[in-house]
C-alpha atoms as a PDB file:
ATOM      1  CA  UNK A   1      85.535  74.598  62.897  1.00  0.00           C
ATOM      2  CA  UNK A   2      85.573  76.938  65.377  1.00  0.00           C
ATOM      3  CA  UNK A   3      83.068  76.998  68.673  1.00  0.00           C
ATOM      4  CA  UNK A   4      81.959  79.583  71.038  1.00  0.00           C
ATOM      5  CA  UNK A   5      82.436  78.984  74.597  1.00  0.00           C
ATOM      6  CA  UNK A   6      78.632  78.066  75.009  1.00  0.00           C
ATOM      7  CA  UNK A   7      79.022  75.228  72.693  1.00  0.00           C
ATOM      8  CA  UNK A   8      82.449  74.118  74.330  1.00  0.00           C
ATOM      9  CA  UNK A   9      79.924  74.226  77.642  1.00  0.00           C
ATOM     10  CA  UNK A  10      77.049  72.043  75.949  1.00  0.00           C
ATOM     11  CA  UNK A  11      79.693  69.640  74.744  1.00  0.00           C
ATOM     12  CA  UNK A  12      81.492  69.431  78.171  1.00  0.00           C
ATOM     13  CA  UNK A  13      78.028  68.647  79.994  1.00  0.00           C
ATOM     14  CA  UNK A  14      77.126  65.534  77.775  1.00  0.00           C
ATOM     15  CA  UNK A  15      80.454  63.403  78.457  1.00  0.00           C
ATOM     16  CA  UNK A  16      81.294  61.173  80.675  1.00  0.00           C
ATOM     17  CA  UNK A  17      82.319  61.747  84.113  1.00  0.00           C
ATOM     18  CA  UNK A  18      86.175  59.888  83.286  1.00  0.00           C
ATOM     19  CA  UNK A  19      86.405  62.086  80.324  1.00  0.00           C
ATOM     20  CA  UNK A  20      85.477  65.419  82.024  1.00  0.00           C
ATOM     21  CA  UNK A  21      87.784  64.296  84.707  1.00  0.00           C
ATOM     22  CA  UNK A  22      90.629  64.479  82.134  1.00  0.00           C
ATOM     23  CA  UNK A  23      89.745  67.189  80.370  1.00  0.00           C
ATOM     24  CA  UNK A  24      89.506  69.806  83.702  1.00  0.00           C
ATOM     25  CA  UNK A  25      92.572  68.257  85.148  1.00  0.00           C
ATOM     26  CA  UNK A  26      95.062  70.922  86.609  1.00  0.00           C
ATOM     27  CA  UNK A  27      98.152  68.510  85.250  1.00  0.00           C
ATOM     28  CA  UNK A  28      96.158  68.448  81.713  1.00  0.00           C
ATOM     29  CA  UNK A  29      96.270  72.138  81.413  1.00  0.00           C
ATOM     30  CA  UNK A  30     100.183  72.506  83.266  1.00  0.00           C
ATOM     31  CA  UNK A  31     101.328  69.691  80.675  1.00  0.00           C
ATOM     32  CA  UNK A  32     100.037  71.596  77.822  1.00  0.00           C
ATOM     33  CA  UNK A  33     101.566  74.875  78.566  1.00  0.00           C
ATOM     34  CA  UNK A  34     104.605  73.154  79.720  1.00  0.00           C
ATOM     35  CA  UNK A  35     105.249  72.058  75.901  1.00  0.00           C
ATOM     36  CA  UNK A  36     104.272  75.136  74.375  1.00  0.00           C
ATOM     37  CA  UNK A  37     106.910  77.039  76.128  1.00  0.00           C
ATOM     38  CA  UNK A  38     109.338  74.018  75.492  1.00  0.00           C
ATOM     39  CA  UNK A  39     108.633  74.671  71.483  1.00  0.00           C
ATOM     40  CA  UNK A  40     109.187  78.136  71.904  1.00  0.00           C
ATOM     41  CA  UNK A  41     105.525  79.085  71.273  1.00  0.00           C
ATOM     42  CA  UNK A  42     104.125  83.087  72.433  1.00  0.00           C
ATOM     43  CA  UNK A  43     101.307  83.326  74.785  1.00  0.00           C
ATOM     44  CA  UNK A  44      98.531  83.418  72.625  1.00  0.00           C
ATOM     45  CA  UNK A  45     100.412  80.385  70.461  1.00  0.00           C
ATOM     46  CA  UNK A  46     100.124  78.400  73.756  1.00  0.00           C
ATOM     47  CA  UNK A  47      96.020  79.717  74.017  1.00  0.00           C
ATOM     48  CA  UNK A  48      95.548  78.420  70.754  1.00  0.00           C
ATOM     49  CA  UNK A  49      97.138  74.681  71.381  1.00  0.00           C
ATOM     50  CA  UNK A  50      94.806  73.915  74.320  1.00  0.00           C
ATOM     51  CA  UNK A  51      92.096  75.034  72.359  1.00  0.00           C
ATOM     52  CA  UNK A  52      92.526  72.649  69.798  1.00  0.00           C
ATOM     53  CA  UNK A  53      93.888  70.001  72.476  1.00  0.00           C
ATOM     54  CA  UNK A  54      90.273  70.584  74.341  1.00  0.00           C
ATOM     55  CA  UNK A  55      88.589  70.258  71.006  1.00  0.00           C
ATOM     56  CA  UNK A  56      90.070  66.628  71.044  1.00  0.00           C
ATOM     57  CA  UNK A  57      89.693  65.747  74.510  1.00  0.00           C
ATOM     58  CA  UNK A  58      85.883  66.943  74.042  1.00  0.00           C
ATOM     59  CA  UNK A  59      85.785  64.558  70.805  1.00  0.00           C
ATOM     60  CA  UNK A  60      85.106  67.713  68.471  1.00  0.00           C
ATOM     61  CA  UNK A  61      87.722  67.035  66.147  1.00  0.00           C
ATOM     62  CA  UNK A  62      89.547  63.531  65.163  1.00  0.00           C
ATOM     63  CA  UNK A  63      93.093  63.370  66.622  1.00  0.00           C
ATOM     64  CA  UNK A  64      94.234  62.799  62.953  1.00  0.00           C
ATOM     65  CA  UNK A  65      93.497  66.200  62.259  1.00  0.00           C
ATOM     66  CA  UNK A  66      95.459  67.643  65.359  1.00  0.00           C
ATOM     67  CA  UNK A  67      98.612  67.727  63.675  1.00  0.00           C
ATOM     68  CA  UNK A  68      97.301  70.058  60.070  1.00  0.00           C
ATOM     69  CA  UNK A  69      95.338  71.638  62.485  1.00  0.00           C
ATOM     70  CA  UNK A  70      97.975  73.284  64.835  1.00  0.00           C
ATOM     71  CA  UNK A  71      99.757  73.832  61.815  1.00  0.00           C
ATOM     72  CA  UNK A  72      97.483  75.984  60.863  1.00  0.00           C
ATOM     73  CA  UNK A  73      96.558  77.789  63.824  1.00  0.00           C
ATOM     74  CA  UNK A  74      99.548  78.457  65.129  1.00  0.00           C
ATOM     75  CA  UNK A  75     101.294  78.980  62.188  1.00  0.00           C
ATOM     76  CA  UNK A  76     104.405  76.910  62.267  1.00  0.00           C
ATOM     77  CA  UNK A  77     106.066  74.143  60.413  1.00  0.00           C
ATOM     78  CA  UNK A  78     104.693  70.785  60.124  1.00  0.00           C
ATOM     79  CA  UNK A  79     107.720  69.219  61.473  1.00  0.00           C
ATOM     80  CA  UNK A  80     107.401  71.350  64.578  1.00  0.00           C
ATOM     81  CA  UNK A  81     103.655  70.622  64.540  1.00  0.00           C
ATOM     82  CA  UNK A  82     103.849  67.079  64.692  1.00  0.00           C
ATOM     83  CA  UNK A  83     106.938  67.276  67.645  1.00  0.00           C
ATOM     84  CA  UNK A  84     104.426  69.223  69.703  1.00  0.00           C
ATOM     85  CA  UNK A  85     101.016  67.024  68.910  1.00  0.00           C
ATOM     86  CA  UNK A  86     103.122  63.696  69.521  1.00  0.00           C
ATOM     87  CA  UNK A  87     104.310  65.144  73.207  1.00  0.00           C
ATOM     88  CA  UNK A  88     100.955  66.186  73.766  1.00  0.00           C
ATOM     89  CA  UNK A  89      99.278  62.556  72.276  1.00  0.00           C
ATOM     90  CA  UNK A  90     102.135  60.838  74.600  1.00  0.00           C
ATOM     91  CA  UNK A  91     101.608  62.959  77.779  1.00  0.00           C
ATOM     92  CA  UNK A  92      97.904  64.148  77.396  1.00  0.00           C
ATOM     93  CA  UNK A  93      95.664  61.645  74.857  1.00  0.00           C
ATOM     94  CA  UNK A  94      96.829  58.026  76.050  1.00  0.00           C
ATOM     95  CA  UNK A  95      95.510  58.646  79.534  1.00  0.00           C
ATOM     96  CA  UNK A  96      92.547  58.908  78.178  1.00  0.00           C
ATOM     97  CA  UNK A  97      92.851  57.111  74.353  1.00  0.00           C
ATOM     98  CA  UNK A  98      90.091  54.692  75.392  1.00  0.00           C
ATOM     99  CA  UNK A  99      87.469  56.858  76.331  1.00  0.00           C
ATOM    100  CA  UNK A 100      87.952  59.163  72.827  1.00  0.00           C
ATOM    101  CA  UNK A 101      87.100  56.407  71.176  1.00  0.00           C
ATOM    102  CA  UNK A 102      84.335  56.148  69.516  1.00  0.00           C
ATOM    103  CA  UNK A 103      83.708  59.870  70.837  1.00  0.00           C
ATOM    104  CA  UNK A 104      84.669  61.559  67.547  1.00  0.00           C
ATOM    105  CA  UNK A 105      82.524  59.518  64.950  1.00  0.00           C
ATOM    106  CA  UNK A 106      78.980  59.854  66.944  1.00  0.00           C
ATOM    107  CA  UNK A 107      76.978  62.175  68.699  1.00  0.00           C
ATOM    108  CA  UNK A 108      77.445  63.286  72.433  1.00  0.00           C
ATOM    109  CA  UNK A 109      75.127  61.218  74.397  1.00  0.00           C
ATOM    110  CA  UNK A 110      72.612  62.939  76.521  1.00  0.00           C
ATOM    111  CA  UNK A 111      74.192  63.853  80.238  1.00  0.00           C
ATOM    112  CA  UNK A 112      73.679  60.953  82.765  1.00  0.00           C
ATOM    113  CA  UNK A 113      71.049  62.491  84.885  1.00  0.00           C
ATOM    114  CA  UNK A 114      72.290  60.834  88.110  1.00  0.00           C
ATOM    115  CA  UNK A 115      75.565  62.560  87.944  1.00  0.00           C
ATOM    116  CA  UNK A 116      75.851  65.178  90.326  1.00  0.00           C
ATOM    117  CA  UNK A 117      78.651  64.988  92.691  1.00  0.00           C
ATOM    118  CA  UNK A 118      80.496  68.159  92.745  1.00  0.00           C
ATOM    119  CA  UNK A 119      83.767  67.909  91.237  1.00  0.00           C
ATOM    120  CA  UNK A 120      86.088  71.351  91.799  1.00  0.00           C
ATOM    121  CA  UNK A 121      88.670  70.630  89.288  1.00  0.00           C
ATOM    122  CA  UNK A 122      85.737  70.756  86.969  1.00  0.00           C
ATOM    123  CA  UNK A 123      85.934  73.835  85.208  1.00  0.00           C
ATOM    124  CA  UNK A 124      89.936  74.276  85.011  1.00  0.00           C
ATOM    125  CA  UNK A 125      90.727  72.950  81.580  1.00  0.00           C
ATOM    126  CA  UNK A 126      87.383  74.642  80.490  1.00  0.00           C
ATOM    127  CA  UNK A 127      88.202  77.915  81.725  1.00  0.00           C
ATOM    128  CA  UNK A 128      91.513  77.764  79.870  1.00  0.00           C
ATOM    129  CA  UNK A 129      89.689  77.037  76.431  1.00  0.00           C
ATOM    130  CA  UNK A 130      87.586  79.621  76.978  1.00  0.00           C
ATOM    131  CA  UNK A 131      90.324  82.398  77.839  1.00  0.00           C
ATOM    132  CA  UNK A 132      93.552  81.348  75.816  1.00  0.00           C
ATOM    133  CA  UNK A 133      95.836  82.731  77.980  1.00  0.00           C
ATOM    134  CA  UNK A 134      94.009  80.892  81.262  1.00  0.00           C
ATOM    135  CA  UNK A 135      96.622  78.005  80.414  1.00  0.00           C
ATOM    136  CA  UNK A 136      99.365  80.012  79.052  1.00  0.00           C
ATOM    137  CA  UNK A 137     100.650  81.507  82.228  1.00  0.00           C
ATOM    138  CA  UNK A 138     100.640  80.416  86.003  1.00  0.00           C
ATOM    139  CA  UNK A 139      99.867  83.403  88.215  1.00  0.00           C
ATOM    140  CA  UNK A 140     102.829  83.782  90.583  1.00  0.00           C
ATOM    141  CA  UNK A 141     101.943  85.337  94.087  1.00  0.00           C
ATOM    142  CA  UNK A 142     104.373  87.932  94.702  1.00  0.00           C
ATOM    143  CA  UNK A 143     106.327  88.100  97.614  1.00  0.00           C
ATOM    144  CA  UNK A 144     105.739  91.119 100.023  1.00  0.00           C
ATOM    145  CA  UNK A 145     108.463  93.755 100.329  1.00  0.00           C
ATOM    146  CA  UNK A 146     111.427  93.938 103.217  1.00  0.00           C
ATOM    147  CA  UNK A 147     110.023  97.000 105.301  1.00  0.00           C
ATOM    148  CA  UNK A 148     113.198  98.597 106.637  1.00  0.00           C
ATOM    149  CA  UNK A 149     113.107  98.873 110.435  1.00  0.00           C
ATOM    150  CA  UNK A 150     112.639 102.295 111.835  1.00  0.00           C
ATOM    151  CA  UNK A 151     113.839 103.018 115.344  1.00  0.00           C
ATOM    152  CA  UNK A 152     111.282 104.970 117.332  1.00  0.00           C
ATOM    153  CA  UNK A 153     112.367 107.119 120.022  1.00  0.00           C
ATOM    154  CA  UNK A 154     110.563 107.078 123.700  1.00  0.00           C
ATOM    155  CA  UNK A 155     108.832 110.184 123.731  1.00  0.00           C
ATOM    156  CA  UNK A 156     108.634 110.727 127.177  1.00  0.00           C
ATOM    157  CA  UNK A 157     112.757 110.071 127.680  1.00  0.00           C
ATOM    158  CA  UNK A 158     114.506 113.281 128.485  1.00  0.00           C
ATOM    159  CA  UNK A 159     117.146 114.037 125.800  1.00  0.00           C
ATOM    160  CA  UNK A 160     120.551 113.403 126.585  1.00  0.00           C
ATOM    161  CA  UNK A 161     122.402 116.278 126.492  1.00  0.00           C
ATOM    162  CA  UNK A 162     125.639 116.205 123.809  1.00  0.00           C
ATOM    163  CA  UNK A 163     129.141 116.269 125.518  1.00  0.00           C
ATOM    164  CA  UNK A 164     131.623 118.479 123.711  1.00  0.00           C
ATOM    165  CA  UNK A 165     134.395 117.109 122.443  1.00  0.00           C
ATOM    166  CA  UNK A 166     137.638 116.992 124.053  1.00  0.00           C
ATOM    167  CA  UNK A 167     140.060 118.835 122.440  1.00  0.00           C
ATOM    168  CA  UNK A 168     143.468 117.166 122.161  1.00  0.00           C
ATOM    169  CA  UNK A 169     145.877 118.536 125.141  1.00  0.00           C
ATOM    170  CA  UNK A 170     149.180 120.007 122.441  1.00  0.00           C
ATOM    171  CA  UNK A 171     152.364 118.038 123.396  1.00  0.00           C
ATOM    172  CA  UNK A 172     155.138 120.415 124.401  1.00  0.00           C
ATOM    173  CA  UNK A 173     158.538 119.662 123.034  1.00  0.00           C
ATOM    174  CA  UNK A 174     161.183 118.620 125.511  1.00  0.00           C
ATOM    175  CA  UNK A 175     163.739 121.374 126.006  1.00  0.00           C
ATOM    176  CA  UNK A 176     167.031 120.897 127.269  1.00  0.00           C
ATOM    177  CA  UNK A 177     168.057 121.604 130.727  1.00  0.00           C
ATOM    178  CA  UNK A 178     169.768 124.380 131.465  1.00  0.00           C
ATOM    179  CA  UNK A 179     172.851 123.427 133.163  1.00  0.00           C
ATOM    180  CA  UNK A 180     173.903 126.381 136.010  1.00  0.00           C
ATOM    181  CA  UNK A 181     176.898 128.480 134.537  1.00  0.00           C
ATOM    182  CA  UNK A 182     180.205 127.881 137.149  1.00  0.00           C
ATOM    183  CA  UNK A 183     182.049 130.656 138.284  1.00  0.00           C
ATOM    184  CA  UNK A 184     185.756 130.846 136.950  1.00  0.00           C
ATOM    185  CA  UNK A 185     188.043 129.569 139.569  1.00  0.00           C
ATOM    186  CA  UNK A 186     190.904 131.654 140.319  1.00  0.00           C
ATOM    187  CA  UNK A 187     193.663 129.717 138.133  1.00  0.00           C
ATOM    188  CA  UNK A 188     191.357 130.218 135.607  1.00  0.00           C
ATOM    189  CA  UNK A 189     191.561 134.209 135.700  1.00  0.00           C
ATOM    190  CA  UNK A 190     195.142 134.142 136.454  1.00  0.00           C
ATOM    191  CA  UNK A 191     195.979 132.681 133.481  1.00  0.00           C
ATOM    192  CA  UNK A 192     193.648 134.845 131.936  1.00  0.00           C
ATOM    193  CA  UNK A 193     195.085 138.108 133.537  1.00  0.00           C
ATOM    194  CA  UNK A 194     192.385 139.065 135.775  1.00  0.00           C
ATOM    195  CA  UNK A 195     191.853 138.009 139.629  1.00  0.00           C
ATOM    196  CA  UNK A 196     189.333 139.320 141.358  1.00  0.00           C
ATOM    197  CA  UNK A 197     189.287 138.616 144.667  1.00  0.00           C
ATOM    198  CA  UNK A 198     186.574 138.060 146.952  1.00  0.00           C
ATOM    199  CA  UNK A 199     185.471 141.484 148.496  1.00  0.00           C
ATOM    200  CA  UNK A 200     185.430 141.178 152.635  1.00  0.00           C
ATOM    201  CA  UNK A 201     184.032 143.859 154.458  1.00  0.00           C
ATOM    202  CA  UNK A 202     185.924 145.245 157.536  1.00  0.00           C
ATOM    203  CA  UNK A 203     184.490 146.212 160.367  1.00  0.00           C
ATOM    204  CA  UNK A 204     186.427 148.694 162.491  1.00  0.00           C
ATOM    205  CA  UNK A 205     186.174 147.972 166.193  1.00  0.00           C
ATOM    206  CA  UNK A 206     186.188 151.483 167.959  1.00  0.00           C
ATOM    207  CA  UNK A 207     187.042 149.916 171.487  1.00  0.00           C
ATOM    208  CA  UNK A 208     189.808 148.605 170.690  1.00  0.00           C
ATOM    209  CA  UNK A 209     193.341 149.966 170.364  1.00  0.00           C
ATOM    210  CA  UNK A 210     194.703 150.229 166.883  1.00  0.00           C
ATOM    211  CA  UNK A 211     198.143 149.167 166.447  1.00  0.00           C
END
């Protein structure tokens, strides 16, 4: 049988403080969606097992009927069915098998009037039942963005003028020294067949007597 979310809200107000404890625990809801993903179940697979897991935790169906009935719902094989119901019975409906029973076979007693500590956690597990996919996926904060560092210039700094480059001063090849040419000495033209002589000039002394 299926309820609306106002019903799932009656229901919740008439149990007992333990029980409603258990049923908006944080770890209730994380354990849940924890083996739905293990069994390979979609998001709206996983909605649909913590409905059906509230519904027995809120003693609106028998837990004999939570295996057929996930079967069902979710639309997978029995053996599956009853690998996922006996993680959830091991992990989620021992902690609290003593308060379910007796639960499922009578009617919700009326809310103890004296009840009315706040209780934050309250409404986590109900939530979840209410929107399937409450449980099915932990919101993830996501991290802010590396803002690349932009320099930013003085703008009262005069700008630097830009120095030319320096071109490269070109390397001049080494040349050879010139070695000074030498005269031919006079064996040299001799044996060649021309002497030339030194030319002397010759002054002519007019005072004095020629011979």
């Amino acid at each position: 049988m299926d309820y609306s979310p106002q019903e799932l809200n009656e229901v919740f107000k008439g149990l007992p403080q333990t029980l409603k404890e258990a049923v908006t625990s944080v770890e209730t809801a994380e354990t849940i969606n924890n083996i739905g993903r293990k069994y390979g179940l979609h998001i709206d697979q996983i909605g649909v097992l913590g409905i059906e897991s509230g519904k027995i935790l809120l003693g609106l169906a028998h837990p004999t009927e939570f295996v057929s009935n996930i079967t069902k719902k979710l639309g997978i094989e029995r053996v599956v069915a009853s690998q996922i119901a006996s993680e959830i019975n091991d992990k989620v409906f021992l902690r609290v098998r003593e308060l379910l029973k007796g639960i499922s076979d009578k009617p919700v007693k009326e809310q103890d009037t004296t009840d009315n500590e706040p209780h934050p956690v309250r409404d986590a597990l109900l939530k979840a039942i209410e929107n399937p996919e409450g449980i099915a996926k932990k919101t993830e904060t996501p991290k802010p963005k590396e803002i690349p560092l932009v320099e930013i210039k003085n703008p009262y700094e005069p700008a630097r003028p830009e120095t030319p480059p320096i071109a490269p001063i070109p390397k001049i090849p080494p040349t050879a020294a010139q070695e000074p040419t030498e005269a031919p000495s006079i064996l040299e033209q001799k044996m060649s067949g021309e002497v030339s002589l030194p030319k002397t000039e010759r002054k002519v002394d007019m005072y004095r007597e020629q011979v």
